[in-house]
C-alpha atoms as a PDB file:
ATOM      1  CA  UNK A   1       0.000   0.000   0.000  1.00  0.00           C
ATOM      2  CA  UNK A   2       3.103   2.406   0.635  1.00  0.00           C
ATOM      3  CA  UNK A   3       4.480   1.583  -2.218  1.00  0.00           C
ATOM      4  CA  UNK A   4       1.064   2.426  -4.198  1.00  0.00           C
ATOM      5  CA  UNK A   5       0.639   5.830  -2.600  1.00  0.00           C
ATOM      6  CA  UNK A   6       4.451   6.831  -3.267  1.00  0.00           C
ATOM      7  CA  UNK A   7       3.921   5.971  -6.887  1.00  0.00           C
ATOM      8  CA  UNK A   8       0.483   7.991  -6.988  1.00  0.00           C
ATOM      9  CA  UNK A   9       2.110  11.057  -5.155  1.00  0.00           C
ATOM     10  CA  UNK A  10       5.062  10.601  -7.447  1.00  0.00           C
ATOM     11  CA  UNK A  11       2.858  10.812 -10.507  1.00  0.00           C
ATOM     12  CA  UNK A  12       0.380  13.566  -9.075  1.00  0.00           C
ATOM     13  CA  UNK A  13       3.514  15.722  -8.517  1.00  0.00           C
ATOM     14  CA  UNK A  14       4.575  15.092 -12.320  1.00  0.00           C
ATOM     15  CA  UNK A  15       1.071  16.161 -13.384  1.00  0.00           C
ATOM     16  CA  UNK A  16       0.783  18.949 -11.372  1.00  0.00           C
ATOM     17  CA  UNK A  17       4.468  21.054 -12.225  1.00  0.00           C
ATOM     18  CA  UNK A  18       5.733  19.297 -15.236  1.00  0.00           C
ATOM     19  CA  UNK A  19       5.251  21.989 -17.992  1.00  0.00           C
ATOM     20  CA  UNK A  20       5.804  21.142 -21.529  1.00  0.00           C
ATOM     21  CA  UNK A  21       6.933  24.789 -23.452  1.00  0.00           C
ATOM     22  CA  UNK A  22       6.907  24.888 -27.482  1.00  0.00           C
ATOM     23  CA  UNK A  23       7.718  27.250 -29.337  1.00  0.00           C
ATOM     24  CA  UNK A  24       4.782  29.224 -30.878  1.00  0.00           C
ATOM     25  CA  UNK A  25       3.741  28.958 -34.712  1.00  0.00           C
ATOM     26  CA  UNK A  26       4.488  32.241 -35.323  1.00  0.00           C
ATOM     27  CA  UNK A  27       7.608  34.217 -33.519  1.00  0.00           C
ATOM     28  CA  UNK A  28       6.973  37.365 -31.499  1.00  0.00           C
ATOM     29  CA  UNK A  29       9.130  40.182 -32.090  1.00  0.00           C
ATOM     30  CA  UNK A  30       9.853  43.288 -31.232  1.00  0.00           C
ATOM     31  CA  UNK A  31      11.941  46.369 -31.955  1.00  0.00           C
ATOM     32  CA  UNK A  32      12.998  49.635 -31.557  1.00  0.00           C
ATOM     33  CA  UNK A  33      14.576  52.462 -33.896  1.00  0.00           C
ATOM     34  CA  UNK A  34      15.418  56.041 -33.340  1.00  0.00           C
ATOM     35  CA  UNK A  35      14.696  58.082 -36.512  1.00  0.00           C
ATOM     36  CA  UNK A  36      16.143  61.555 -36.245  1.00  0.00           C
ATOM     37  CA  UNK A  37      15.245  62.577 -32.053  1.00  0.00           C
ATOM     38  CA  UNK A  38      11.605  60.194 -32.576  1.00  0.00           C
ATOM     39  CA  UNK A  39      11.911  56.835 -31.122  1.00  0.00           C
ATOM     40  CA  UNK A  40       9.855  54.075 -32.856  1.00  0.00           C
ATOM     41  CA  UNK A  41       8.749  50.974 -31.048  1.00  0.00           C
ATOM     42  CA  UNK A  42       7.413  47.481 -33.281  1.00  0.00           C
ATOM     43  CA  UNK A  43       6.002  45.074 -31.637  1.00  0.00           C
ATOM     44  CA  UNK A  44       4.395  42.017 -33.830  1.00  0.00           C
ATOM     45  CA  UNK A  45       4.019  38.460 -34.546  1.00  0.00           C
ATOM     46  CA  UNK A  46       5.615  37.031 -37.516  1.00  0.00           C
ATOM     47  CA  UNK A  47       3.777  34.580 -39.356  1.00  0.00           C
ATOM     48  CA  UNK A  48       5.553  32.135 -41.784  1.00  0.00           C
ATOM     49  CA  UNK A  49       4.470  31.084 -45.795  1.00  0.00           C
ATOM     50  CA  UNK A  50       4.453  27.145 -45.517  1.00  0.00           C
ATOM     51  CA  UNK A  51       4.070  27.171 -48.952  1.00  0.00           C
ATOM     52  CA  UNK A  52       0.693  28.861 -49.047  1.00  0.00           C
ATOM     53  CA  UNK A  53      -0.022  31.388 -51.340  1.00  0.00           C
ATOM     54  CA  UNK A  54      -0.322  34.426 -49.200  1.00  0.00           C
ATOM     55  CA  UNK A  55      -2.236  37.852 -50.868  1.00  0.00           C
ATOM     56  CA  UNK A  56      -4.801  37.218 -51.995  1.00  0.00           C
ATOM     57  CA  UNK A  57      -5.623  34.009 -50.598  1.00  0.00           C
ATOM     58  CA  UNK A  58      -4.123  33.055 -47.015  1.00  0.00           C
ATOM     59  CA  UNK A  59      -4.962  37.123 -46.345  1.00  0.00           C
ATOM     60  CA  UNK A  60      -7.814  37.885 -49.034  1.00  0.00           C
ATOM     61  CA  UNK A  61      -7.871  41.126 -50.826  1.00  0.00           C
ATOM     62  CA  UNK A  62     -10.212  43.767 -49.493  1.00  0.00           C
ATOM     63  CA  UNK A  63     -10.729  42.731 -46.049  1.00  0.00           C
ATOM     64  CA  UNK A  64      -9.468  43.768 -43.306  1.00  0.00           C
ATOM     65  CA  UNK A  65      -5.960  42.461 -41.780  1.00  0.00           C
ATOM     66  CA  UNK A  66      -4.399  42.699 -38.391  1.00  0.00           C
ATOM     67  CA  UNK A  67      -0.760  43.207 -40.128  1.00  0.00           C
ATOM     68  CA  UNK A  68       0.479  40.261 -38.415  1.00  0.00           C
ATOM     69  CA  UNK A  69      -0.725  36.739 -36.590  1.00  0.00           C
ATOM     70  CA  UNK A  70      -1.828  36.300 -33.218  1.00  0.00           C
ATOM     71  CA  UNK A  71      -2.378  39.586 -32.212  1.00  0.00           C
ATOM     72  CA  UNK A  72      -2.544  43.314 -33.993  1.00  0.00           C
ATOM     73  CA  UNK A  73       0.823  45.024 -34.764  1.00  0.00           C
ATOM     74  CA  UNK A  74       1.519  47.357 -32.002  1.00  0.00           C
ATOM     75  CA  UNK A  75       3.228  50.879 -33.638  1.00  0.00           C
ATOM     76  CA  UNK A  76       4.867  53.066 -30.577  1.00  0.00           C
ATOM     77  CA  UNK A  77       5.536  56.772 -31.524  1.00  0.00           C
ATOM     78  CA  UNK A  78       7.000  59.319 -28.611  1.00  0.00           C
ATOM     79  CA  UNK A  79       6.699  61.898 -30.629  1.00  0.00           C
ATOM     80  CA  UNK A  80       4.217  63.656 -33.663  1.00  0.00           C
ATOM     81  CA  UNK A  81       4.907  61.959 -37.078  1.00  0.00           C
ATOM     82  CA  UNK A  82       3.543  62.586 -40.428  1.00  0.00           C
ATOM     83  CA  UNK A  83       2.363  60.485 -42.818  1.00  0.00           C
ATOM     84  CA  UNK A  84       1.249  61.739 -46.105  1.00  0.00           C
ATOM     85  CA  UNK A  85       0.748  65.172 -45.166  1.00  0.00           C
ATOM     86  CA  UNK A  86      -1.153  64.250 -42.188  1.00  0.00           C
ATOM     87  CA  UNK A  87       0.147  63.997 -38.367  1.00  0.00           C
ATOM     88  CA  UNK A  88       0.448  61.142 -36.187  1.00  0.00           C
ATOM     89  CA  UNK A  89       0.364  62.390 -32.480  1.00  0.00           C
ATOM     90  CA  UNK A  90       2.776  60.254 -30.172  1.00  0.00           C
ATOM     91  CA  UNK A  91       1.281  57.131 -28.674  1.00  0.00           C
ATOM     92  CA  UNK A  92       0.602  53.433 -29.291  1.00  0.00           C
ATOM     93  CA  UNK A  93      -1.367  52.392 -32.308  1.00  0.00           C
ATOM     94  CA  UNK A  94      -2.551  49.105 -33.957  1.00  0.00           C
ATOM     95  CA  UNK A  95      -1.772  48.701 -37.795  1.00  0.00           C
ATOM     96  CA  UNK A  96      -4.673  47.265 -39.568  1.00  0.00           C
ATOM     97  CA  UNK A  97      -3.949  47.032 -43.225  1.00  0.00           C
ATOM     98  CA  UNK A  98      -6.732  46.402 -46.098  1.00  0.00           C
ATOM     99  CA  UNK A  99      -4.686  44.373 -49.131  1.00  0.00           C
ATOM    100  CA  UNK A 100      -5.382  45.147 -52.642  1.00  0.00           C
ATOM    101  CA  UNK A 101      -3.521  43.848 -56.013  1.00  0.00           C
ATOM    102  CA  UNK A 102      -3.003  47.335 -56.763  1.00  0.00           C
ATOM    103  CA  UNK A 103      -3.303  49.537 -53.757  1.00  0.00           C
ATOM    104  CA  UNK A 104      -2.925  48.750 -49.752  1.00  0.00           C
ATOM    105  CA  UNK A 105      -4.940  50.920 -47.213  1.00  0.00           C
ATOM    106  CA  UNK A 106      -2.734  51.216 -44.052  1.00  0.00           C
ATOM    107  CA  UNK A 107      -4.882  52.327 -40.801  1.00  0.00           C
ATOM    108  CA  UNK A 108      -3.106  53.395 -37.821  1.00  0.00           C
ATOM    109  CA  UNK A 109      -6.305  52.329 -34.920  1.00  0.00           C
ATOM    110  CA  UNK A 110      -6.545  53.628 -31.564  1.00  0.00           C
ATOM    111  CA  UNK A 111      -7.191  51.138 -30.430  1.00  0.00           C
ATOM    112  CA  UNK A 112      -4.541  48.497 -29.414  1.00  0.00           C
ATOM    113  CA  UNK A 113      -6.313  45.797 -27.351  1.00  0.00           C
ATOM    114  CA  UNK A 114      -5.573  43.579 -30.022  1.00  0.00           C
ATOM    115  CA  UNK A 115      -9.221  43.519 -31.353  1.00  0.00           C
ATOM    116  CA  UNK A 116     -10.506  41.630 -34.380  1.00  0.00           C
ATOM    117  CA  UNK A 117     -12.701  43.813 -36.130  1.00  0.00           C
ATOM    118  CA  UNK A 118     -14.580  43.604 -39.046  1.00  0.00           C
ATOM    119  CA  UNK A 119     -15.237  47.267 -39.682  1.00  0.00           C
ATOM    120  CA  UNK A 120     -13.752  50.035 -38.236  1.00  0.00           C
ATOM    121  CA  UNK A 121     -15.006  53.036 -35.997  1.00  0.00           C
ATOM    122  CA  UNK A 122     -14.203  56.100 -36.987  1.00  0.00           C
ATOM    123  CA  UNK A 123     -13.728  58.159 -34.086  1.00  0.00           C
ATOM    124  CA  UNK A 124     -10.720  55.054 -33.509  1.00  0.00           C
ATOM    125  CA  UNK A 125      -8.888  56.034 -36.842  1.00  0.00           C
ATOM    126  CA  UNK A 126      -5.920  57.859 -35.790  1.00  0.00           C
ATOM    127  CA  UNK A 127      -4.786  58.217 -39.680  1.00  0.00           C
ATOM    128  CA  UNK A 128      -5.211  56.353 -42.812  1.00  0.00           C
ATOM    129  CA  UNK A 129      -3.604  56.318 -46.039  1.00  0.00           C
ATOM    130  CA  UNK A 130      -3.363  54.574 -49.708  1.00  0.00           C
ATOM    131  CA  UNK A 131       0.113  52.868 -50.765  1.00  0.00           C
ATOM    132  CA  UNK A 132       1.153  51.052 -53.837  1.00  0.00           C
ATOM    133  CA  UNK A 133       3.078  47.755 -53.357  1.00  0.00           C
ATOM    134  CA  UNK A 134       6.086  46.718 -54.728  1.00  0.00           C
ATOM    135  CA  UNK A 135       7.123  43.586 -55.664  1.00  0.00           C
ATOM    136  CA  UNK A 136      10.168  41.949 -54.642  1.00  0.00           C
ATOM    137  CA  UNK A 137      12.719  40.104 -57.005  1.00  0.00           C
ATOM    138  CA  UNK A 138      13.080  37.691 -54.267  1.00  0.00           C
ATOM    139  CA  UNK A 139      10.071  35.765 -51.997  1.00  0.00           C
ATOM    140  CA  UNK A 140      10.038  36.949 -47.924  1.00  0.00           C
ATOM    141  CA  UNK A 141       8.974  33.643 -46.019  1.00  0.00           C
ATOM    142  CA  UNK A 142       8.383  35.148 -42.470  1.00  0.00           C
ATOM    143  CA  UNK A 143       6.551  38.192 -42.599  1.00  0.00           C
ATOM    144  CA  UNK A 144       8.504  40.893 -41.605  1.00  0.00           C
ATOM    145  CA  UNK A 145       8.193  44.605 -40.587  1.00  0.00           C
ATOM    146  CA  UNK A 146      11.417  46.636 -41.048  1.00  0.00           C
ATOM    147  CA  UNK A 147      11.895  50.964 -40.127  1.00  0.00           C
ATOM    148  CA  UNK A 148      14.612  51.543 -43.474  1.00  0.00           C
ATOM    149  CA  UNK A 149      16.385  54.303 -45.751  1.00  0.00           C
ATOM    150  CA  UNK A 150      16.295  55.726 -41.951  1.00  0.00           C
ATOM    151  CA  UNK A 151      17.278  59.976 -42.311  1.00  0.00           C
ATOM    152  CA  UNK A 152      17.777  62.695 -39.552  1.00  0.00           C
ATOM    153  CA  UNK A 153      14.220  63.955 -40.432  1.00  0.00           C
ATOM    154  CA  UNK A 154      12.421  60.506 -41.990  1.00  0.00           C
ATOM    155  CA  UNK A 155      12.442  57.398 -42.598  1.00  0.00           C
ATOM    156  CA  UNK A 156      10.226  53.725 -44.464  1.00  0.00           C
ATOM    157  CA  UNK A 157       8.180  51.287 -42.254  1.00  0.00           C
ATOM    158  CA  UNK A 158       8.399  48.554 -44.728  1.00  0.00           C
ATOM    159  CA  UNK A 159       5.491  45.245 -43.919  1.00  0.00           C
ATOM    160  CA  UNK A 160       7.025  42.698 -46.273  1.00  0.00           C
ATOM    161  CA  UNK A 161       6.129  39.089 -46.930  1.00  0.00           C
ATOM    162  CA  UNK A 162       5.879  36.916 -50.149  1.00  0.00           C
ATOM    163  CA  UNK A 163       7.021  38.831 -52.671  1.00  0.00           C
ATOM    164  CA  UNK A 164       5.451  42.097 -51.297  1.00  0.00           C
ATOM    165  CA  UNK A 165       6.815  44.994 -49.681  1.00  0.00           C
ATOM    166  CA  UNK A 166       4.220  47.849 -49.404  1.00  0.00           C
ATOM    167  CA  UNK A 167       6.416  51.133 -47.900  1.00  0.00           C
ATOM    168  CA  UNK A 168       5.075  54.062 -46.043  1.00  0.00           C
ATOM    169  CA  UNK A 169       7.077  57.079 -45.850  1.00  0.00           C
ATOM    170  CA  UNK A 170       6.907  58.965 -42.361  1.00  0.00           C
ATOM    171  CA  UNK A 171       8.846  62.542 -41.463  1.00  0.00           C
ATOM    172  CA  UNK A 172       9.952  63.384 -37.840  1.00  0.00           C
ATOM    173  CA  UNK A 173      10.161  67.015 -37.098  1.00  0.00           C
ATOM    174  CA  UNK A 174      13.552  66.669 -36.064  1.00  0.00           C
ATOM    175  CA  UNK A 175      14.618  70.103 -37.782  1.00  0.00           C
ATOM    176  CA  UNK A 176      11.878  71.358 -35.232  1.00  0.00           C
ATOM    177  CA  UNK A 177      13.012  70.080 -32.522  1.00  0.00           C
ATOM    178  CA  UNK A 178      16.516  70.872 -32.839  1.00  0.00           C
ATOM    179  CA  UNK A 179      15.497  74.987 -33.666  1.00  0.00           C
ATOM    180  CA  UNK A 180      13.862  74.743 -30.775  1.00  0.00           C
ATOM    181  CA  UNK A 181      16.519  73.296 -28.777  1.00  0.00           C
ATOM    182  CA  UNK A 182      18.975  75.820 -29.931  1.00  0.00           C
ATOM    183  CA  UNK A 183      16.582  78.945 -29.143  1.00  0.00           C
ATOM    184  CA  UNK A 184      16.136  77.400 -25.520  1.00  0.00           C
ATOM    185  CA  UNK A 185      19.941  76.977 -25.467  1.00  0.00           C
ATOM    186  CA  UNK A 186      21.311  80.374 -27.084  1.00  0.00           C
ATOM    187  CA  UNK A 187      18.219  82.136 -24.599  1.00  0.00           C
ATOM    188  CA  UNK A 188      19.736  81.393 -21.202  1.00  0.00           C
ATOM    189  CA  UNK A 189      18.512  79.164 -18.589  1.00  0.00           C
ATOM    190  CA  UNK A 190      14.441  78.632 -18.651  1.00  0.00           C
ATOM    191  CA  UNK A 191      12.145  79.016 -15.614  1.00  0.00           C
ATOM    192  CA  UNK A 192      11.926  75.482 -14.237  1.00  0.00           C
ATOM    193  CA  UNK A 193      16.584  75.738 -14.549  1.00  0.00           C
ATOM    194  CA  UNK A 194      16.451  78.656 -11.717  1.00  0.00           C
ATOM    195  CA  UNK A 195      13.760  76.776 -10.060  1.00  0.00           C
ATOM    196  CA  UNK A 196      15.829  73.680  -9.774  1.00  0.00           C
ATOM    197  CA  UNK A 197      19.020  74.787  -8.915  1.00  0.00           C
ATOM    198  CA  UNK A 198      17.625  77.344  -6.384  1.00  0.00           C
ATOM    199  CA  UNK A 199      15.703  74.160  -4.536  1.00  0.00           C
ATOM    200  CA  UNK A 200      18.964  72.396  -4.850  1.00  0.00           C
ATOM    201  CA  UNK A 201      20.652  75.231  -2.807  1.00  0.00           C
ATOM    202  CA  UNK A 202      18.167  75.096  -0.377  1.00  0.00           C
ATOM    203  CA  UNK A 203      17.883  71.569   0.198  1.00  0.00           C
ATOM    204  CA  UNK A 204      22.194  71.504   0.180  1.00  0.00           C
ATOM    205  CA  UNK A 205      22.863  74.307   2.557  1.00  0.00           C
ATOM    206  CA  UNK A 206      24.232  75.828  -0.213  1.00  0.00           C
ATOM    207  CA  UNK A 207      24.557  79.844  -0.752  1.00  0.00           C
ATOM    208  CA  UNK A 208      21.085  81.149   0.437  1.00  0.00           C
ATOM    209  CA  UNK A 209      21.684  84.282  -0.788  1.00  0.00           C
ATOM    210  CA  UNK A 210      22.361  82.905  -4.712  1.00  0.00           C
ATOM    211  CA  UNK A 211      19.111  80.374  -4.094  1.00  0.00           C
ATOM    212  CA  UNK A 212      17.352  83.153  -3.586  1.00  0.00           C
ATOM    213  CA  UNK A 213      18.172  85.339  -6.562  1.00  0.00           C
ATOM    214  CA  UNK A 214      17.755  82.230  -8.761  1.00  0.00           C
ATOM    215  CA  UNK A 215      14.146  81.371  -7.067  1.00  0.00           C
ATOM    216  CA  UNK A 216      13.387  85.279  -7.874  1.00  0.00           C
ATOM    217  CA  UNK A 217      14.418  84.922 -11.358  1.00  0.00           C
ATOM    218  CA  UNK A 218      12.125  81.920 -11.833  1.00  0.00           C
ATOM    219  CA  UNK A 219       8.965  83.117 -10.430  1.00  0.00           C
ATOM    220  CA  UNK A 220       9.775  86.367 -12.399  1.00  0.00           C
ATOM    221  CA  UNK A 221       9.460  84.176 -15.863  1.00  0.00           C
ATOM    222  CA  UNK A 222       6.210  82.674 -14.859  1.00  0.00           C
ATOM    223  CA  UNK A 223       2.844  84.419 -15.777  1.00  0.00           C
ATOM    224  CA  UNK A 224       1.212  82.618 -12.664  1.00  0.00           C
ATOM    225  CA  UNK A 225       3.467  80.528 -10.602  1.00  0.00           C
ATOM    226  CA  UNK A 226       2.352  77.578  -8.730  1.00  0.00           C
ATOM    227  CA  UNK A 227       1.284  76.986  -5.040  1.00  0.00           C
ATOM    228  CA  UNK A 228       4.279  74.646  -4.705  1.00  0.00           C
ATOM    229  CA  UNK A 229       6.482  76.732  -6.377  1.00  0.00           C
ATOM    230  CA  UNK A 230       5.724  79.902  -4.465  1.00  0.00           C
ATOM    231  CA  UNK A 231       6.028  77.334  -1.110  1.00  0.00           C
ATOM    232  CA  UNK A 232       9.742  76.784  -1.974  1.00  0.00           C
ATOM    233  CA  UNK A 233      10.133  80.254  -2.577  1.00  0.00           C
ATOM    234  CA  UNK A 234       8.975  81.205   0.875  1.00  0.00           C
ATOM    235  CA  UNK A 235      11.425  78.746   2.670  1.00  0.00           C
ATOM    236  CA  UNK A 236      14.323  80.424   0.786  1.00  0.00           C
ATOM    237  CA  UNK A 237      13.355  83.856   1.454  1.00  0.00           C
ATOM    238  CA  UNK A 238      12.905  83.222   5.101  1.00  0.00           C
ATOM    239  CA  UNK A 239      16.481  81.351   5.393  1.00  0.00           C
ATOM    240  CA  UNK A 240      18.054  84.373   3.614  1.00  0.00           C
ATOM    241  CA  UNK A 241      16.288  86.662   6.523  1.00  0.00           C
ATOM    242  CA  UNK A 242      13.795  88.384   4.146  1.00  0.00           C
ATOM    243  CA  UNK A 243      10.492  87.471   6.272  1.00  0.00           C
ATOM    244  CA  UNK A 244       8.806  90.092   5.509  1.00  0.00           C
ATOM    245  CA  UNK A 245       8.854  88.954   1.565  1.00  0.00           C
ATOM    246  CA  UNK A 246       8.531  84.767   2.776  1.00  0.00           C
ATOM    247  CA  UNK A 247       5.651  86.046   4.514  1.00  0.00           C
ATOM    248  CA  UNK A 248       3.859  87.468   0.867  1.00  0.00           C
ATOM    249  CA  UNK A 249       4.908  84.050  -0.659  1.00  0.00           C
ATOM    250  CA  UNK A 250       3.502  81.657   1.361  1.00  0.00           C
ATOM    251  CA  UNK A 251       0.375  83.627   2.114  1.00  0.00           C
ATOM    252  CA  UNK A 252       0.075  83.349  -2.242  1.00  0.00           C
ATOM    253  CA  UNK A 253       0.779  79.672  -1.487  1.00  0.00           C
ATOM    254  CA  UNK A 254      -1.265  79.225   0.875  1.00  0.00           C
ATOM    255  CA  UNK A 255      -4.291  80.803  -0.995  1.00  0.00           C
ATOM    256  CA  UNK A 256      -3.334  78.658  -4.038  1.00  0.00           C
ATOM    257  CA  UNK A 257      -3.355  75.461  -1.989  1.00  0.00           C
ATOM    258  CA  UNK A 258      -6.495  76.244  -0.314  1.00  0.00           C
ATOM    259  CA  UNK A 259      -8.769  77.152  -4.394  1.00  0.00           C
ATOM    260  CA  UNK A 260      -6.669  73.483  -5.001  1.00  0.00           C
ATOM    261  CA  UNK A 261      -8.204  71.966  -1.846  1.00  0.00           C
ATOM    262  CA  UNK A 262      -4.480  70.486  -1.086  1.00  0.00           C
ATOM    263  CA  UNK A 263      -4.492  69.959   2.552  1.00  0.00           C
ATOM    264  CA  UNK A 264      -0.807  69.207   2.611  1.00  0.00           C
ATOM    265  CA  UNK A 265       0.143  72.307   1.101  1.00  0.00           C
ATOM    266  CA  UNK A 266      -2.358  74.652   3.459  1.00  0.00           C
ATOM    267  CA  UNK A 267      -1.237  73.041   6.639  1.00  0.00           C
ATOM    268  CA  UNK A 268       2.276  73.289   5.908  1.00  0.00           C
ATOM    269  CA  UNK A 269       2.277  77.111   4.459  1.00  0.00           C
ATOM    270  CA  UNK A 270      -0.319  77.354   7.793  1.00  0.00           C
ATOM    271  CA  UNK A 271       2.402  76.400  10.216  1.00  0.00           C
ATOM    272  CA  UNK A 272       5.022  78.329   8.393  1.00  0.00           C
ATOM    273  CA  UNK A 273       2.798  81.561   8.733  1.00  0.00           C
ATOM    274  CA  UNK A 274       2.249  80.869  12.280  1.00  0.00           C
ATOM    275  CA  UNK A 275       6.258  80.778  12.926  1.00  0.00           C
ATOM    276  CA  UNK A 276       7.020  83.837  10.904  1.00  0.00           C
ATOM    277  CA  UNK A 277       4.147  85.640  13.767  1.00  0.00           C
ATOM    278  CA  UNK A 278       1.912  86.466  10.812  1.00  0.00           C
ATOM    279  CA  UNK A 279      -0.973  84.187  11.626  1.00  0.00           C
END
């Protein structure tokens, strides 16, 4: 009988944590590529030919495909493209595709919980746009996505398989960006810079009296500074020994705190008021 149940709880444990793993039909992949300052994120499965004839058959013309097997192709932007004229904002999109002997649709879909649709709702497409294919002088057996011809301001998302490639051109606004970046640059430090480094100084026991002229600057490039900001403000004008002016601050603070019903912020600027003798 002991030798019964040690063969049963011998099995039982087999059955319960042996797990078999193989592989899946068709590979996962996914992939990342930096066009100009943009960074572009793939993430797909790649089915494979087995000698099936693919457009046009294994994915019929005029209906719609998720780009892909197993799940929709997942298309991560973090920042604006365009497409044909027309902008991409930043985010993470599924690429539906609708093949055609002549022409492709490509649809970039709000959407990316991997849903098999039929039809599409509008108010989900992000953009859509017409492309010719091109064939191939050679046949593509696992489907494949591939970012190419990659430039400083564009670059191709190429969805090949078979003897298909159908590219779509997308710009980055990296000429944009980098203006931009050179403007902020050649202008001096920004708001949020003397803001930083004067809470730094604080926080360090650094020179008070340069905190303070940097916190100054700040809050004098802001239209309407913050509760918080105007918080830290206070605490460096009272440890440089202008009261009178930490006072003004945190009594701004405190008023901002209290229209943003942050309890934190009106207890602490509260207390503070209360020490300076103004409360």
């Amino acid at each position: 009988m002991k030798k019964i149940m040690l063969v049963c709880f011998i099995a039982l444990g087999l059955t319960t944590q042996a797990q078999i793993q193989t592989p899946s039909a068709s590979s996962h992949t996914k992939m990342e590529q930096v066009v100009g300052l943009t960074t572009v994120t793939l993430d797909y499965s790649r089915p494979n030919m087995r000698g099936r004839e693919v457009f046009g058959n294994l994915v019929p013309y005029g209906k719609i495909w998720r780009t892909g097997a197993n799940a929709t192709t997942k298309f991560t932007i973090d920042k604006s493209i365009i497409i044909a004229d027309k902008e991409l904002s930043k985010g993470t999109y599924s690429i539906y595709t609708i093949p055609g002997a002549d022409m492709w649709e490509v649809i970039f879909y709000t959407d990316d919980s991997n849903p098999l649709i039929t039809e599409f709702e509008d108010s989900k497409i992000a953009l859509r746009t017409m492309v010719e294919p091109v064939q191939m002088p050679m046949s593509m057996e696992t489907f494949t996505i591939l970012i190419d011809d990659v430039m400083a301001d564009s670059a191709v998302l190429n969805i090949l398989w078979d003897d298909t490639v159908v590219p779509v051109k997308f710009s980055v606004m990296t000429d944009q960006e980098v203006m931009t970046s050179i403007d902020q640059a050649l202008s001096g430090p920004a708001a949020g810079d003397y803001f930083n480094a004067a809470v730094y100084y604080l926080n360090s026991g650094k020179d008070i009296e340069k905190a303070k002229t940097w916190m100054n600057m700040a809050m004098s490039m802001k239209e309407t500074p913050r509760f918080w900001e105007l918080r830290q403000q206070s605490l460096i004008l009272a440890k440089a020994g202008d009261k009178k002016a930490a006072i003004e601050a945190a009594k701004k603070s405190l008023a901002g705190a209290k229209e943003a019903g942050n309890g934190d912020y009106i207890k602490m600027n509260t207390d503070s008021l209360k020490e300076w003798g103004a409360m």
